[in-house]
PDB file of N, CA and C in Angstrom:
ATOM      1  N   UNK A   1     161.948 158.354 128.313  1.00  0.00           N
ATOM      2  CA  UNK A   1     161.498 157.585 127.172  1.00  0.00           C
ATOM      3  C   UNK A   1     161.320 158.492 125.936  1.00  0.00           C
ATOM      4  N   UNK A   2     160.754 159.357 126.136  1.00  0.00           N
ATOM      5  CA  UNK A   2     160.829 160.454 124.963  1.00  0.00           C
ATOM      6  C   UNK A   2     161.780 161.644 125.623  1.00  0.00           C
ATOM      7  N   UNK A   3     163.150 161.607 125.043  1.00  0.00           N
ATOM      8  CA  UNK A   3     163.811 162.309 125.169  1.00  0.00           C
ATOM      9  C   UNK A   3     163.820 163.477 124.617  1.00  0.00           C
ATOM     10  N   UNK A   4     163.416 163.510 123.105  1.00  0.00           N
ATOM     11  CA  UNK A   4     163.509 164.367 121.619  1.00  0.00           C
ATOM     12  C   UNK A   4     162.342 165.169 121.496  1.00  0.00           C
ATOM     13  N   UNK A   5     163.268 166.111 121.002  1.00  0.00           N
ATOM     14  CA  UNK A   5     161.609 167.401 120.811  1.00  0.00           C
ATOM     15  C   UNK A   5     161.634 167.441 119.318  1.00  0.00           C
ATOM     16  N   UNK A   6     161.032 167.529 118.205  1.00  0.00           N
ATOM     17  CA  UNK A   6     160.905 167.513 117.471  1.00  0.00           C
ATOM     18  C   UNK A   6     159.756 168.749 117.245  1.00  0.00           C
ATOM     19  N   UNK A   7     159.886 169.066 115.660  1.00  0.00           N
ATOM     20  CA  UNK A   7     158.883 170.640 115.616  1.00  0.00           C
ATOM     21  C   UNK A   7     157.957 169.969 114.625  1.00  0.00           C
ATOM     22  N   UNK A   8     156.791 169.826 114.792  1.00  0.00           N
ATOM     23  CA  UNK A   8     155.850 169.018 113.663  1.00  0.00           C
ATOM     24  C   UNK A   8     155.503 170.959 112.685  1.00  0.00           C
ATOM     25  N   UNK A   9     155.833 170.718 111.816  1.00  0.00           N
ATOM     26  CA  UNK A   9     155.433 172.134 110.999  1.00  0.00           C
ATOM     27  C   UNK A   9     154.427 172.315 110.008  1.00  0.00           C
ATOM     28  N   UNK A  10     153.619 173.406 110.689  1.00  0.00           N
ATOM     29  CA  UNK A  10     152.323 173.060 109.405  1.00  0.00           C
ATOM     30  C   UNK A  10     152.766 174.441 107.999  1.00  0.00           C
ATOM     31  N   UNK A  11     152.590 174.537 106.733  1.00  0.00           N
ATOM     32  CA  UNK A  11     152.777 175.117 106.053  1.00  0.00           C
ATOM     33  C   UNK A  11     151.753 175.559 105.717  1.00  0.00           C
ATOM     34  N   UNK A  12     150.941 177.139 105.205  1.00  0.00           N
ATOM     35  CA  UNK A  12     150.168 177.283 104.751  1.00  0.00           C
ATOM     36  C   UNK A  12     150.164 178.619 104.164  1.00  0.00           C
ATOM     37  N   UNK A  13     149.608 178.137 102.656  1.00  0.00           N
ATOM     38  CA  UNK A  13     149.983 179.434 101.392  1.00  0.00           C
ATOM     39  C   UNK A  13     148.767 180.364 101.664  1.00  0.00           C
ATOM     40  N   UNK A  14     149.145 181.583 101.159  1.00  0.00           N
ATOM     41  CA  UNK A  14     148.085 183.011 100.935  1.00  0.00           C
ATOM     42  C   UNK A  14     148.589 183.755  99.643  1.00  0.00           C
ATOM     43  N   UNK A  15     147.371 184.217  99.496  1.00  0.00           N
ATOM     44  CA  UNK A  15     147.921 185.187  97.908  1.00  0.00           C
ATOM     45  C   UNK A  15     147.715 186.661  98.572  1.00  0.00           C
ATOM     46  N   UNK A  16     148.787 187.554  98.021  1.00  0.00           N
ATOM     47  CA  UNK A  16     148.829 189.159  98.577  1.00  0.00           C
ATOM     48  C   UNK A  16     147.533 189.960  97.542  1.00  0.00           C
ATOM     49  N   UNK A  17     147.440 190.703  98.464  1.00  0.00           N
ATOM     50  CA  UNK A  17     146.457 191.634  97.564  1.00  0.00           C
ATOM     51  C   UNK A  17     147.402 192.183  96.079  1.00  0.00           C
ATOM     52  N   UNK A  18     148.510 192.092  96.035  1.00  0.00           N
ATOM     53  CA  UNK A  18     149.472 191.904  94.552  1.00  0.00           C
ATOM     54  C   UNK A  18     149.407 190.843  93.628  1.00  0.00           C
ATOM     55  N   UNK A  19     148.677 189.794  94.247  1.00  0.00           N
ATOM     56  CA  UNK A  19     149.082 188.404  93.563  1.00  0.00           C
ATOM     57  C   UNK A  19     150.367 187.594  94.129  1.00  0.00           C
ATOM     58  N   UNK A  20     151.041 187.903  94.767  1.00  0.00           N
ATOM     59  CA  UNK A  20     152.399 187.095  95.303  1.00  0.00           C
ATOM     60  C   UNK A  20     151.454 186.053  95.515  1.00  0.00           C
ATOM     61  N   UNK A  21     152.129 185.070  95.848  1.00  0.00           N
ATOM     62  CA  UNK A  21     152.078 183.399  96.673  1.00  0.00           C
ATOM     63  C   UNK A  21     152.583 184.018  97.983  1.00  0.00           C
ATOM     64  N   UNK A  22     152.364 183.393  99.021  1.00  0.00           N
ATOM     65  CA  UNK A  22     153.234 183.364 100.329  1.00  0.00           C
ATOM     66  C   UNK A  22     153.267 182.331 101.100  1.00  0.00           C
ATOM     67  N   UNK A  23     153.981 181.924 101.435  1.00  0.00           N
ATOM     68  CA  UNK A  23     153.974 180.682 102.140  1.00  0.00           C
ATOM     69  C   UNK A  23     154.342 181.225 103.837  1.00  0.00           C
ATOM     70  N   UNK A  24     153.685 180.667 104.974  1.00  0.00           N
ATOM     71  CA  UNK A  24     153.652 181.032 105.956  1.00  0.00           C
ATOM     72  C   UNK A  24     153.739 179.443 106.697  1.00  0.00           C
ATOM     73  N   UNK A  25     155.207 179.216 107.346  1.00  0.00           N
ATOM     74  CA  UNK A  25     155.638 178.021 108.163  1.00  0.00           C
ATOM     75  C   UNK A  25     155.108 178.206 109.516  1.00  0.00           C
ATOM     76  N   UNK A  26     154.645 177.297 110.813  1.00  0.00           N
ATOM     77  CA  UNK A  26     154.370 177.710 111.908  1.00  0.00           C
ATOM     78  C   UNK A  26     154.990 176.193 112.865  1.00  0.00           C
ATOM     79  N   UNK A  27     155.258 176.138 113.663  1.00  0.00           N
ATOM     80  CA  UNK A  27     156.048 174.904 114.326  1.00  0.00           C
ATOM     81  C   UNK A  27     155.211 174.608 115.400  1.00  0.00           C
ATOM     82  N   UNK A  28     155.257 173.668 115.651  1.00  0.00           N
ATOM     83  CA  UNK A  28     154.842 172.789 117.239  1.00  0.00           C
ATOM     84  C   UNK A  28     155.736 172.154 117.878  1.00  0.00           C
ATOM     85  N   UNK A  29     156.073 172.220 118.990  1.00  0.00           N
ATOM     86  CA  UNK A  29     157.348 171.344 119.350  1.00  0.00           C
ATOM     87  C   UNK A  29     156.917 170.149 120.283  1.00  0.00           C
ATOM     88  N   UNK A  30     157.163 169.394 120.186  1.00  0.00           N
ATOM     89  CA  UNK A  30     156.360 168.350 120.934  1.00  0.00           C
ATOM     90  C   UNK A  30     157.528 167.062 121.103  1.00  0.00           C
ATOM     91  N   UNK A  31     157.420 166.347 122.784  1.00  0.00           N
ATOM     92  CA  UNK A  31     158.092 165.394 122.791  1.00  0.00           C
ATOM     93  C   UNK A  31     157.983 163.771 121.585  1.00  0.00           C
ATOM     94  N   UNK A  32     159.333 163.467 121.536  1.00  0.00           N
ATOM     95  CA  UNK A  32     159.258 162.579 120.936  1.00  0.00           C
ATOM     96  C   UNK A  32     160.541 161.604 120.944  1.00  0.00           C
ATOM     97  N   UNK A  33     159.900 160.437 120.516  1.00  0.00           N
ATOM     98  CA  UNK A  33     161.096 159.564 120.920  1.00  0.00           C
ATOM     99  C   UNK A  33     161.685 158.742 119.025  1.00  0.00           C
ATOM    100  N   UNK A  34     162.857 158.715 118.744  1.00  0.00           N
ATOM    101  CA  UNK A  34     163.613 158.455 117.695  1.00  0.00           C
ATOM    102  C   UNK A  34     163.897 156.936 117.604  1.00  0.00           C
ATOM    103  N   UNK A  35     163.135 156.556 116.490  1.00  0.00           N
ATOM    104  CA  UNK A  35     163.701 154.586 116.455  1.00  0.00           C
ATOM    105  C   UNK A  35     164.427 154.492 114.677  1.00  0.00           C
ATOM    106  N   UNK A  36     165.002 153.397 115.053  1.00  0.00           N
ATOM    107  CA  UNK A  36     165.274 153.457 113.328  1.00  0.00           C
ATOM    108  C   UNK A  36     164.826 152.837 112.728  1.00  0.00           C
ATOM    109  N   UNK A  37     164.547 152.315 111.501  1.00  0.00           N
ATOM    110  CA  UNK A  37     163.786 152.159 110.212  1.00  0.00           C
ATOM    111  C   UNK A  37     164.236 150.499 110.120  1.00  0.00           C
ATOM    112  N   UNK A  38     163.312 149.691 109.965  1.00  0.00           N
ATOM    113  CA  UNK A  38     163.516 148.519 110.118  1.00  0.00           C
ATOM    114  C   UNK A  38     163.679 147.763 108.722  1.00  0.00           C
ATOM    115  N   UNK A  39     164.087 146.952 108.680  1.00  0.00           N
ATOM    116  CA  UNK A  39     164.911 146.368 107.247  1.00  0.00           C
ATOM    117  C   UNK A  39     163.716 145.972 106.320  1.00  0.00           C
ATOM    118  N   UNK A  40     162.600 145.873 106.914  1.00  0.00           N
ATOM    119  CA  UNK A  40     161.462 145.490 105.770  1.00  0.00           C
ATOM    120  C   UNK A  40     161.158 146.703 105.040  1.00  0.00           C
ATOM    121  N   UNK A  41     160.996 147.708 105.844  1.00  0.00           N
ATOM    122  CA  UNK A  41     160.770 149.174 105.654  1.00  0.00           C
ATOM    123  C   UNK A  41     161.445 149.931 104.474  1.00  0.00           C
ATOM    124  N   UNK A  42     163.027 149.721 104.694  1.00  0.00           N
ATOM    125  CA  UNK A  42     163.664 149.979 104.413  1.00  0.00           C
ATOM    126  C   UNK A  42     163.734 149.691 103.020  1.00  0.00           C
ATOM    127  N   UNK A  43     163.423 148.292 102.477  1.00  0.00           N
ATOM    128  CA  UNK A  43     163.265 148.194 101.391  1.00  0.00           C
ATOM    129  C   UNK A  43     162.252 147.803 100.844  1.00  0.00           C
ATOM    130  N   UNK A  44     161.452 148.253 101.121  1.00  0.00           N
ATOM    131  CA  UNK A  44     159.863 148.305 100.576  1.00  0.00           C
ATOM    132  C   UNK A  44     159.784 150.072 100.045  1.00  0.00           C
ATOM    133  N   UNK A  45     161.179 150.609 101.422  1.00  0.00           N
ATOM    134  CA  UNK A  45     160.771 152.064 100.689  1.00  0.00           C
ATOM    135  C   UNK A  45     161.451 152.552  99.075  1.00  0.00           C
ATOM    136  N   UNK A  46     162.759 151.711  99.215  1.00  0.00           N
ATOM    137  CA  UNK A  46     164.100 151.726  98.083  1.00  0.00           C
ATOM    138  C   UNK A  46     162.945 151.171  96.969  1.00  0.00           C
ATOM    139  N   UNK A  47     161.773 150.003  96.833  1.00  0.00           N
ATOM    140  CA  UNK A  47     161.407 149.289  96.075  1.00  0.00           C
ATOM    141  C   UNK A  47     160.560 150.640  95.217  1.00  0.00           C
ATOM    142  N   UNK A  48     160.009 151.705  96.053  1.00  0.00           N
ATOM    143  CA  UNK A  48     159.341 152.920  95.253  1.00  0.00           C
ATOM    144  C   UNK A  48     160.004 153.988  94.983  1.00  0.00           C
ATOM    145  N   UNK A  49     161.432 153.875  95.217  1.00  0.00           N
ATOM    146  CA  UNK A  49     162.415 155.421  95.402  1.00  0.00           C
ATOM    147  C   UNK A  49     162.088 156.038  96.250  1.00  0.00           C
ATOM    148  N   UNK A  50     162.104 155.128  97.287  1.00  0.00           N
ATOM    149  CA  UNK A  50     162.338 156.584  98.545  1.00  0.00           C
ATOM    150  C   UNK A  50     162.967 155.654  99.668  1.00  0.00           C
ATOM    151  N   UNK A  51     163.681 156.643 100.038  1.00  0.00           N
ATOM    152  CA  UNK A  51     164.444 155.824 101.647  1.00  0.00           C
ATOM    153  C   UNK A  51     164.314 156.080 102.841  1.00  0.00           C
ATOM    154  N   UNK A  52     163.525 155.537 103.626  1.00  0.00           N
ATOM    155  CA  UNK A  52     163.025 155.781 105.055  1.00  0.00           C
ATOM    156  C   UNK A  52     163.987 156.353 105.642  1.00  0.00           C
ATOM    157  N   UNK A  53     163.824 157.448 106.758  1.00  0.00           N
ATOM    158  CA  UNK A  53     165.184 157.779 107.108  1.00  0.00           C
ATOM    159  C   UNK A  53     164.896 157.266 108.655  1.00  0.00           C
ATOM    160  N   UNK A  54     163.905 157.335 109.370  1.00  0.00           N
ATOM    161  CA  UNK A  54     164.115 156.943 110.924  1.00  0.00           C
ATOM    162  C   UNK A  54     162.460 157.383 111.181  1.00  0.00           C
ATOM    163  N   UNK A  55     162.077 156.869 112.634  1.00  0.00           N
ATOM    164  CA  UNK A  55     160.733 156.750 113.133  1.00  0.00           C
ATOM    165  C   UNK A  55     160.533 158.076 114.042  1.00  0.00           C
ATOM    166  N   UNK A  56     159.925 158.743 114.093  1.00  0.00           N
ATOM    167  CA  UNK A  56     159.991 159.438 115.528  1.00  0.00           C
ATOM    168  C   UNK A  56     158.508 158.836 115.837  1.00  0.00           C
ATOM    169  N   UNK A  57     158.287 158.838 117.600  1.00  0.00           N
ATOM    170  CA  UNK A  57     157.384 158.425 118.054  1.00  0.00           C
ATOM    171  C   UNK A  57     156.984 159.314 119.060  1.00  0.00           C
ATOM    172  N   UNK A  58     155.638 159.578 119.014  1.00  0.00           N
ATOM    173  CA  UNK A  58     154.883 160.834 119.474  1.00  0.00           C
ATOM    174  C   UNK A  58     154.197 159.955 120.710  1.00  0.00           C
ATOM    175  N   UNK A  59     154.493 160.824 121.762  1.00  0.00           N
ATOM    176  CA  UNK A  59     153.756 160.250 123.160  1.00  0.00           C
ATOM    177  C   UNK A  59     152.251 160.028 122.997  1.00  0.00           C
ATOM    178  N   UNK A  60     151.801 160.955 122.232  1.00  0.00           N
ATOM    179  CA  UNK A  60     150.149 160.838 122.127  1.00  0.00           C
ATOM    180  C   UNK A  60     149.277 161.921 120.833  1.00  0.00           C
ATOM    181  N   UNK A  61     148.652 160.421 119.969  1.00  0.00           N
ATOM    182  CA  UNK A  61     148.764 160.804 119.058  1.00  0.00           C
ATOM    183  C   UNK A  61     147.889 162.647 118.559  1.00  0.00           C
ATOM    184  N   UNK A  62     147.326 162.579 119.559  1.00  0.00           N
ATOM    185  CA  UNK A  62     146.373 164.032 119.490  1.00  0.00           C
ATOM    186  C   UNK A  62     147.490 165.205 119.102  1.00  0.00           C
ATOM    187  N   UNK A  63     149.014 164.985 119.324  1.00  0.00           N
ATOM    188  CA  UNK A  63     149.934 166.013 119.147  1.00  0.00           C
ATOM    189  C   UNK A  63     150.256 166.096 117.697  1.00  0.00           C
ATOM    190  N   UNK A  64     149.296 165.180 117.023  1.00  0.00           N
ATOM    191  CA  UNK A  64     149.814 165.457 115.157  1.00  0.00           C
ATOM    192  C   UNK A  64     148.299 165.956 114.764  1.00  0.00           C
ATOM    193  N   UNK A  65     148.692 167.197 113.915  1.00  0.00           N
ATOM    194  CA  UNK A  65     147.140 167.265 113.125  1.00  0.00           C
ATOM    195  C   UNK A  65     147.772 167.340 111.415  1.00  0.00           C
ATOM    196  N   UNK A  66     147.851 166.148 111.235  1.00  0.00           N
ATOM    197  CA  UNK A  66     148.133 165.885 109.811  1.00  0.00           C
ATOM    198  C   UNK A  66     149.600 166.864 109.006  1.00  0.00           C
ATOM    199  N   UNK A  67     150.211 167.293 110.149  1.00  0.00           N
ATOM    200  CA  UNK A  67     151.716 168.232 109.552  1.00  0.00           C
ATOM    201  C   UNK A  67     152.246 167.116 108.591  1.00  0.00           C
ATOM    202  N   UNK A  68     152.975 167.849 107.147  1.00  0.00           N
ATOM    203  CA  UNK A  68     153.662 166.663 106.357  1.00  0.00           C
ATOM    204  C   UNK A  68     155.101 167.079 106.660  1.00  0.00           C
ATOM    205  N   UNK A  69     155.551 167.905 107.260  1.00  0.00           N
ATOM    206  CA  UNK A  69     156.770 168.224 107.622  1.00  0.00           C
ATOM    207  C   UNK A  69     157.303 168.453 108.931  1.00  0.00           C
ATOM    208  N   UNK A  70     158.825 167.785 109.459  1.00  0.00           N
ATOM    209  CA  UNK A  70     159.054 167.922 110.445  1.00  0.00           C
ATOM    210  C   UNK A  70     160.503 168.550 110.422  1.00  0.00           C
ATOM    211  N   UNK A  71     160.916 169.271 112.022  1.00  0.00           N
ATOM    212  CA  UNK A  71     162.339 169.542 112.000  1.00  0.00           C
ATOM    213  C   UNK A  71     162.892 169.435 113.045  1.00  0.00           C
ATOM    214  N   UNK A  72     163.907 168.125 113.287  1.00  0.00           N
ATOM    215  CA  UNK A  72     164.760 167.646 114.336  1.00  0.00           C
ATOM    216  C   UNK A  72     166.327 167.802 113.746  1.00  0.00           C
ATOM    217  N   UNK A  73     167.127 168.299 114.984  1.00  0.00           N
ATOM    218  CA  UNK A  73     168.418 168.826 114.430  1.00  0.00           C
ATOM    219  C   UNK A  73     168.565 169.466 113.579  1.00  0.00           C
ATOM    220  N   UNK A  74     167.994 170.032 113.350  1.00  0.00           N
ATOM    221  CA  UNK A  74     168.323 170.853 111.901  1.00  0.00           C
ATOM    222  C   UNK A  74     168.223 170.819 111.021  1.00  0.00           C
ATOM    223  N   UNK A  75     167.547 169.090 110.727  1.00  0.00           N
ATOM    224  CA  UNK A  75     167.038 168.407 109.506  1.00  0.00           C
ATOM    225  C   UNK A  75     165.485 168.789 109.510  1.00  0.00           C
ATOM    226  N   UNK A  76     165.289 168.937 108.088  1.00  0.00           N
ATOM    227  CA  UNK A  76     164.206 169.129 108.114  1.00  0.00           C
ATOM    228  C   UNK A  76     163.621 167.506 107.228  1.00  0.00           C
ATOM    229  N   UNK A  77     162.600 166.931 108.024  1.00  0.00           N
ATOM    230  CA  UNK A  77     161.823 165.618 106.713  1.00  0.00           C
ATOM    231  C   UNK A  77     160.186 165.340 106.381  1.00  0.00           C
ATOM    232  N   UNK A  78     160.617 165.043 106.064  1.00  0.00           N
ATOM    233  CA  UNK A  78     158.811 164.941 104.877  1.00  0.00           C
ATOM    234  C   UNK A  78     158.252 163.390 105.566  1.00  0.00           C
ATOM    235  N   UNK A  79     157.099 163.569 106.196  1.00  0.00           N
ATOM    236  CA  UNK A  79     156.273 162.283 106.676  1.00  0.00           C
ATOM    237  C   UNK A  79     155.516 161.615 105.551  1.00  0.00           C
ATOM    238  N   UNK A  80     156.590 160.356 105.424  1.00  0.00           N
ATOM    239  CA  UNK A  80     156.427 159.574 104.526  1.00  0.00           C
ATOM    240  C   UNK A  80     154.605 159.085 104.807  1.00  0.00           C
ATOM    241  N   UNK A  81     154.243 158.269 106.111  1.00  0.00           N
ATOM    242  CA  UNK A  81     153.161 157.716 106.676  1.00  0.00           C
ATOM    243  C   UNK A  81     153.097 157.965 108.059  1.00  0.00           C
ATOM    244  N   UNK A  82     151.998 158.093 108.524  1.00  0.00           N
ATOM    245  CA  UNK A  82     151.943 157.541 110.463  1.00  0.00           C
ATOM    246  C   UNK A  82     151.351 156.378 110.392  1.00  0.00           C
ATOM    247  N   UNK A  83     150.909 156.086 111.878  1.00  0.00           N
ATOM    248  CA  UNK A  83     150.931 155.177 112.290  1.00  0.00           C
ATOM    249  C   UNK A  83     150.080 154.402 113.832  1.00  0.00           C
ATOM    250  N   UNK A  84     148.889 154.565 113.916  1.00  0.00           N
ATOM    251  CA  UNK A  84     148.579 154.568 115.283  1.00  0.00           C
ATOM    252  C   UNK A  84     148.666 153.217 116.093  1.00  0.00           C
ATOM    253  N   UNK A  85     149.384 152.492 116.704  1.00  0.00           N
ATOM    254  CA  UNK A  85     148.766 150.943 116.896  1.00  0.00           C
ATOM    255  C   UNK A  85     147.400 151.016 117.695  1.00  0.00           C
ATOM    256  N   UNK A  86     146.359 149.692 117.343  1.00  0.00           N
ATOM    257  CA  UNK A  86     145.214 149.336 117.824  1.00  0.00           C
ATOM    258  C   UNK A  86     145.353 149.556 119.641  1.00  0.00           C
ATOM    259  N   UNK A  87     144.700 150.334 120.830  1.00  0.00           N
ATOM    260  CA  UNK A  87     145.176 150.665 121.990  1.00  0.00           C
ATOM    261  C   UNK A  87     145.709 151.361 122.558  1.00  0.00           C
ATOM    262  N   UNK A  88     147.102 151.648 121.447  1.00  0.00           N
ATOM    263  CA  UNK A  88     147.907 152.727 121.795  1.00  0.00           C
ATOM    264  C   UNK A  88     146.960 154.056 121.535  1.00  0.00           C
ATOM    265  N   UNK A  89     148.048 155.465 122.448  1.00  0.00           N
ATOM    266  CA  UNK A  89     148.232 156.714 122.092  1.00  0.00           C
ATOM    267  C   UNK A  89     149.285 157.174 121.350  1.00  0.00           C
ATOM    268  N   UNK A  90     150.220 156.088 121.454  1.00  0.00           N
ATOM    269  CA  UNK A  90     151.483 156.622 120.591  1.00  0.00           C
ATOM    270  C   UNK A  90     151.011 156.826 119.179  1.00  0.00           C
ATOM    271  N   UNK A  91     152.192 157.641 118.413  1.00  0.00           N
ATOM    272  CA  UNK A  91     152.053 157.586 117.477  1.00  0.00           C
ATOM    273  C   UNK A  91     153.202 157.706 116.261  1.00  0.00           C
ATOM    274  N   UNK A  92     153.518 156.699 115.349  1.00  0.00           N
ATOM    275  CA  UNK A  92     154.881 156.814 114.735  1.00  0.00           C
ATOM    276  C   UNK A  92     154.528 157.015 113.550  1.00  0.00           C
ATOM    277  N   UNK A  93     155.908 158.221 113.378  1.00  0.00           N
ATOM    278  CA  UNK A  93     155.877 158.868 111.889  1.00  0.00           C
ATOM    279  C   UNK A  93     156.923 158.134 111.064  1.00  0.00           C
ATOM    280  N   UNK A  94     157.008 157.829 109.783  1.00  0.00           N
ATOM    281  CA  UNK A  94     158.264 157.179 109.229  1.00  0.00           C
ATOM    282  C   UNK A  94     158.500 158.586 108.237  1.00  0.00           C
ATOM    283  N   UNK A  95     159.622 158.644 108.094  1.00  0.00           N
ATOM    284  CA  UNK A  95     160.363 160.369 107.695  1.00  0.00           C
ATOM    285  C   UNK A  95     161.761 160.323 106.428  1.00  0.00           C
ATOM    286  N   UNK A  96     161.246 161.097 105.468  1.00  0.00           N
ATOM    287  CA  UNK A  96     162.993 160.583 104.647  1.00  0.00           C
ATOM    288  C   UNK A  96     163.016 162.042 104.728  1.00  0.00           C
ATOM    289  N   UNK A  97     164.224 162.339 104.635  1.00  0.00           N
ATOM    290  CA  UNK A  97     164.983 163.706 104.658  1.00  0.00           C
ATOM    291  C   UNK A  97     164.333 164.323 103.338  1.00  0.00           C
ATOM    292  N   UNK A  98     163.885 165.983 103.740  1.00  0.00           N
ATOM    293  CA  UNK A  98     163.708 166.588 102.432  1.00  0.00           C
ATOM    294  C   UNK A  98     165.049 166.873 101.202  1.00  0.00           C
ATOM    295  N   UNK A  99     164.438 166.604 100.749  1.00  0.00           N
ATOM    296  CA  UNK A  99     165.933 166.927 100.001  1.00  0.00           C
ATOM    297  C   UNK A  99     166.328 168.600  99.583  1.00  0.00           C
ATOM    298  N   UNK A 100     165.295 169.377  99.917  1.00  0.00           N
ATOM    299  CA  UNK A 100     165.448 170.587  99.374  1.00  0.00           C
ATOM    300  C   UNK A 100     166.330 171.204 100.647  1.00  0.00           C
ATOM    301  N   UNK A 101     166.249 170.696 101.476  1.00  0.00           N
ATOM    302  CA  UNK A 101     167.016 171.503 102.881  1.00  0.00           C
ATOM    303  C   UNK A 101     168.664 171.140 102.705  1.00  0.00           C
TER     304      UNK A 101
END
């Protein structure tokens, strides 16, 4: 059922004793399962400029601590929203591709 590993990535900046910025990426890999973006979605997202790209769904939601970035295949995308249903542990992310990757 969850086939997909997906890397939930947390980002977090530091300043050097120089003043640089640094940005320091760190990954989690965690099962997950891939749905696609449903037609209401879809254009509710086009209605603000942005285009849903697909769902991934997390076996249990304790495996997200608020990451806004993810990387499956090689894509890297930006978590538009989650999602917990009332009961469930699952948990679904809706994702549009970064565009900087």
């Amino acid at each position: 059922m969850y086939n997909d590993i997906i890397t939930l990535l947390s980002v977090e900046h530091t300043v050097s004793d120089a003043g640089d910025t640094m940005e320091t990426i760190t990954g989690k890999e965690v099962f997950a399962r891939v749905k696609s973006i449903s037609m209401k979605e879809t254009y509710e997202g086009i209605a603000v400029g942005l285009k849903p790209e697909c769902v991934f769904v997390l076996a249990d939601y304790y495996d997200y601590d608020g990451q806004k970035d993810i990387e499956y295949n090689g894509v890297r995308y930006s978590v538009l929203r989650h999602y917990r249903r009332p009961g469930s542990i699952e948990l679904e992310l809706v994702v549009v591709a970064d565009a900087s990757t």
